[in-house]
N, C-alpha and C. Protein backbone atom coordinates (compact mmCIF):
# COMPACT_ATOMS: atom_id res chain seq x y z
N UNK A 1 -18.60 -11.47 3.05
CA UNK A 1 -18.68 -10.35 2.13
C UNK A 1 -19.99 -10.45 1.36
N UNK A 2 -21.13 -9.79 1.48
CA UNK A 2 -22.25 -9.71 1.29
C UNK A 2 -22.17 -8.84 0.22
N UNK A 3 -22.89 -9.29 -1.50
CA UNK A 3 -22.57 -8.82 -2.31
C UNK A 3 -23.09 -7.04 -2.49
N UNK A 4 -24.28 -6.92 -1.54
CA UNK A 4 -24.78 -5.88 -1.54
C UNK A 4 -23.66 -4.96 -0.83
N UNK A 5 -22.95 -4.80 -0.17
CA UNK A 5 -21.81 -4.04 0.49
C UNK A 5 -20.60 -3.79 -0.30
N UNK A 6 -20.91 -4.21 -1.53
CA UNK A 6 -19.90 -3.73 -2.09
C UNK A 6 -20.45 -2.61 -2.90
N UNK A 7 -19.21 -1.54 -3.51
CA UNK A 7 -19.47 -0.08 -3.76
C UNK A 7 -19.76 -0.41 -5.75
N UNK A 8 -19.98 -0.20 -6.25
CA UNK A 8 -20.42 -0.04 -7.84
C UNK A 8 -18.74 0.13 -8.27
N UNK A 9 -17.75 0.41 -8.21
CA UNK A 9 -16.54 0.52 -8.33
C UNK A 9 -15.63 -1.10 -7.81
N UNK A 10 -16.22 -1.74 -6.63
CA UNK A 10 -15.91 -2.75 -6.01
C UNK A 10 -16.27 -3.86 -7.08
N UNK A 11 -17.47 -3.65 -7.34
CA UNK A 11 -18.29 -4.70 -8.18
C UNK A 11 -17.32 -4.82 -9.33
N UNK A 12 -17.47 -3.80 -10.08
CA UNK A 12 -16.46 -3.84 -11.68
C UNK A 12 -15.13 -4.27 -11.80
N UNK A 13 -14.71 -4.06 -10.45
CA UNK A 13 -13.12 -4.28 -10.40
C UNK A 13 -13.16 -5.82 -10.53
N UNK A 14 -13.72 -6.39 -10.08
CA UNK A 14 -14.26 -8.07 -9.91
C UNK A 14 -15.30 -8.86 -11.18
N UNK A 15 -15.61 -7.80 -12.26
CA UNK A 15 -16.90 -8.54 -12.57
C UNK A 15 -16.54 -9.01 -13.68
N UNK A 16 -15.13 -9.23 -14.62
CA UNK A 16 -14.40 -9.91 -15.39
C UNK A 16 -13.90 -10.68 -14.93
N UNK A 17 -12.97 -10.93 -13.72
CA UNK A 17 -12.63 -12.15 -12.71
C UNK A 17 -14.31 -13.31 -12.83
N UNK A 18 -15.17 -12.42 -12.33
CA UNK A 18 -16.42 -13.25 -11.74
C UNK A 18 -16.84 -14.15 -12.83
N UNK A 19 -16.89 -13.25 -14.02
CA UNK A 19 -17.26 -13.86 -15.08
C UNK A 19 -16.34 -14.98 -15.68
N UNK A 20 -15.17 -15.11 -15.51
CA UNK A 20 -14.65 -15.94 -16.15
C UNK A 20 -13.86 -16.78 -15.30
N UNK A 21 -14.05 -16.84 -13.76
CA UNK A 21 -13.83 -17.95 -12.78
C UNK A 21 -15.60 -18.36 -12.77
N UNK A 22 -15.98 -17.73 -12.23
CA UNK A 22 -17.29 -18.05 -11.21
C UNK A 22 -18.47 -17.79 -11.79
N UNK A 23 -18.59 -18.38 -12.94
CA UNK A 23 -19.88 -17.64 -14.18
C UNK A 23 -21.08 -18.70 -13.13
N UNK A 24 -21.09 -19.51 -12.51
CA UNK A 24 -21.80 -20.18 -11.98
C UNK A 24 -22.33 -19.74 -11.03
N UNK A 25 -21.67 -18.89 -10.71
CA UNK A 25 -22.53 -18.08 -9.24
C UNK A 25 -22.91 -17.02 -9.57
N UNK A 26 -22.83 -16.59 -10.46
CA UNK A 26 -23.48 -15.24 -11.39
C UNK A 26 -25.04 -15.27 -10.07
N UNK A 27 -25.47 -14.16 -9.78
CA UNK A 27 -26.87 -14.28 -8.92
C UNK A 27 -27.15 -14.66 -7.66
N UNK A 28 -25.67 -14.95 -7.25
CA UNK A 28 -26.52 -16.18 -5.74
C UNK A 28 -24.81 -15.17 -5.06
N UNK A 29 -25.04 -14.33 -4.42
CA UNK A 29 -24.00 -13.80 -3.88
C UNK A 29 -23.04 -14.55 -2.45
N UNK A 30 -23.58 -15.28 -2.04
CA UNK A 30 -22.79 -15.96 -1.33
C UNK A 30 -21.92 -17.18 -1.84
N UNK A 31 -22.34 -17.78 -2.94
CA UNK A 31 -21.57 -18.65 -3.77
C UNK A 31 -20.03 -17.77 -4.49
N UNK A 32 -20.62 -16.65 -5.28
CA UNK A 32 -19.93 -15.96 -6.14
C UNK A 32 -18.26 -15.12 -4.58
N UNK A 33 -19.11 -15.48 -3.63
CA UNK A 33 -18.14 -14.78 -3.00
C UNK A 33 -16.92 -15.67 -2.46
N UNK A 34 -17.25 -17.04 -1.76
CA UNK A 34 -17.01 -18.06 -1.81
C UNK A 34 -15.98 -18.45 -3.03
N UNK A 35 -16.35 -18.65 -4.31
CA UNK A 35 -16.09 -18.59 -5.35
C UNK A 35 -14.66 -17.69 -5.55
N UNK A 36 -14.97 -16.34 -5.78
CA UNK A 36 -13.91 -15.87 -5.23
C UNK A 36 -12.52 -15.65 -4.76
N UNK A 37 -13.28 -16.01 -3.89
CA UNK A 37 -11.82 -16.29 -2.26
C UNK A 37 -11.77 -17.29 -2.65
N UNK A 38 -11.62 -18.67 -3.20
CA UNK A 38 -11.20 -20.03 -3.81
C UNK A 38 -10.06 -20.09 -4.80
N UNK A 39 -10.79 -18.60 -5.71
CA UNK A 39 -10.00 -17.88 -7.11
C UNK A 39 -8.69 -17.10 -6.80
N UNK A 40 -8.33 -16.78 -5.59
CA UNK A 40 -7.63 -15.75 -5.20
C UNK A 40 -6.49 -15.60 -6.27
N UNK A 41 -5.69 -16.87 -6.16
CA UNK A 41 -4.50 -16.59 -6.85
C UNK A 41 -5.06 -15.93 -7.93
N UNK A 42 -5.56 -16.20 -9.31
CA UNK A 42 -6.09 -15.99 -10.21
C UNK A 42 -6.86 -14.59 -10.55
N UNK A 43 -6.91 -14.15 -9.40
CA UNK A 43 -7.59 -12.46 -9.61
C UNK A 43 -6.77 -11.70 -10.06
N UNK A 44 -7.64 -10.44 -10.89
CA UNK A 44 -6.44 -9.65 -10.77
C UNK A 44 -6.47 -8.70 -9.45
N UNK A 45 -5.24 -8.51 -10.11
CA UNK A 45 -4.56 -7.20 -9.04
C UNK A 45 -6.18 -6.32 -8.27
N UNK A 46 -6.73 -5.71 -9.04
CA UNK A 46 -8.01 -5.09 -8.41
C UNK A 46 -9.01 -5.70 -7.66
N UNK A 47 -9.51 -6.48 -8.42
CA UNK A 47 -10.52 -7.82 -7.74
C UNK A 47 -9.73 -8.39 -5.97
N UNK A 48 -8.48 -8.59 -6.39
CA UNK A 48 -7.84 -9.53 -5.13
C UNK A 48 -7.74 -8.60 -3.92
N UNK A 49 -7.71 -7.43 -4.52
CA UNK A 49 -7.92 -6.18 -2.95
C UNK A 49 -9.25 -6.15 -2.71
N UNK A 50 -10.49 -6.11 -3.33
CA UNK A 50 -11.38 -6.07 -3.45
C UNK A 50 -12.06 -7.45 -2.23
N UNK A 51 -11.40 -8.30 -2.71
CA UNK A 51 -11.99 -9.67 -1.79
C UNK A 51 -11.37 -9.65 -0.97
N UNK A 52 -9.58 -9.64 -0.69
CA UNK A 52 -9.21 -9.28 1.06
C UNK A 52 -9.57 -7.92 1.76
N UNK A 53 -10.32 -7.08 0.81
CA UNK A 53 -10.68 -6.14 2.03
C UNK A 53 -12.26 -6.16 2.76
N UNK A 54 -12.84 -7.36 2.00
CA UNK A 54 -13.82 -7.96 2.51
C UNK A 54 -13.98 -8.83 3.47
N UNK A 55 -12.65 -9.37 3.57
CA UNK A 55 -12.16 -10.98 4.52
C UNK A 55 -11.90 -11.74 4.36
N UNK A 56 -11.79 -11.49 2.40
CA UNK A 56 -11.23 -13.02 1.53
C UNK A 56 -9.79 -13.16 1.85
């Protein structure tokens, strides 16, 4: 899941998850995605569709 492929709607749904699992990968989109899919349980509801409809 290549961070650029995601839609501006995709991004936001995730970018409170991102920030407060994965503040470390903030910039480096293959970490943050990684990251992520690691976080699953922990997403919310929006974010967690967001990353399995990517392949997380």
């Amino acid at each position: 899941m290549a961070q650029a492929s995601l839609s501006n709607e995709e991004k936001a749904a995730c970018r409170s998850d991102a920030m407060k699992l994965c503040s470390a990968a903030v910039g480096k989109p293959a970490q943050m995605n990684a990251c992520l899919r690691d976080n699953k349980a922990e997403l919310s509801e929006a974010c967690r569709k967001v990353v399995e409809a990517h392949g997380g």
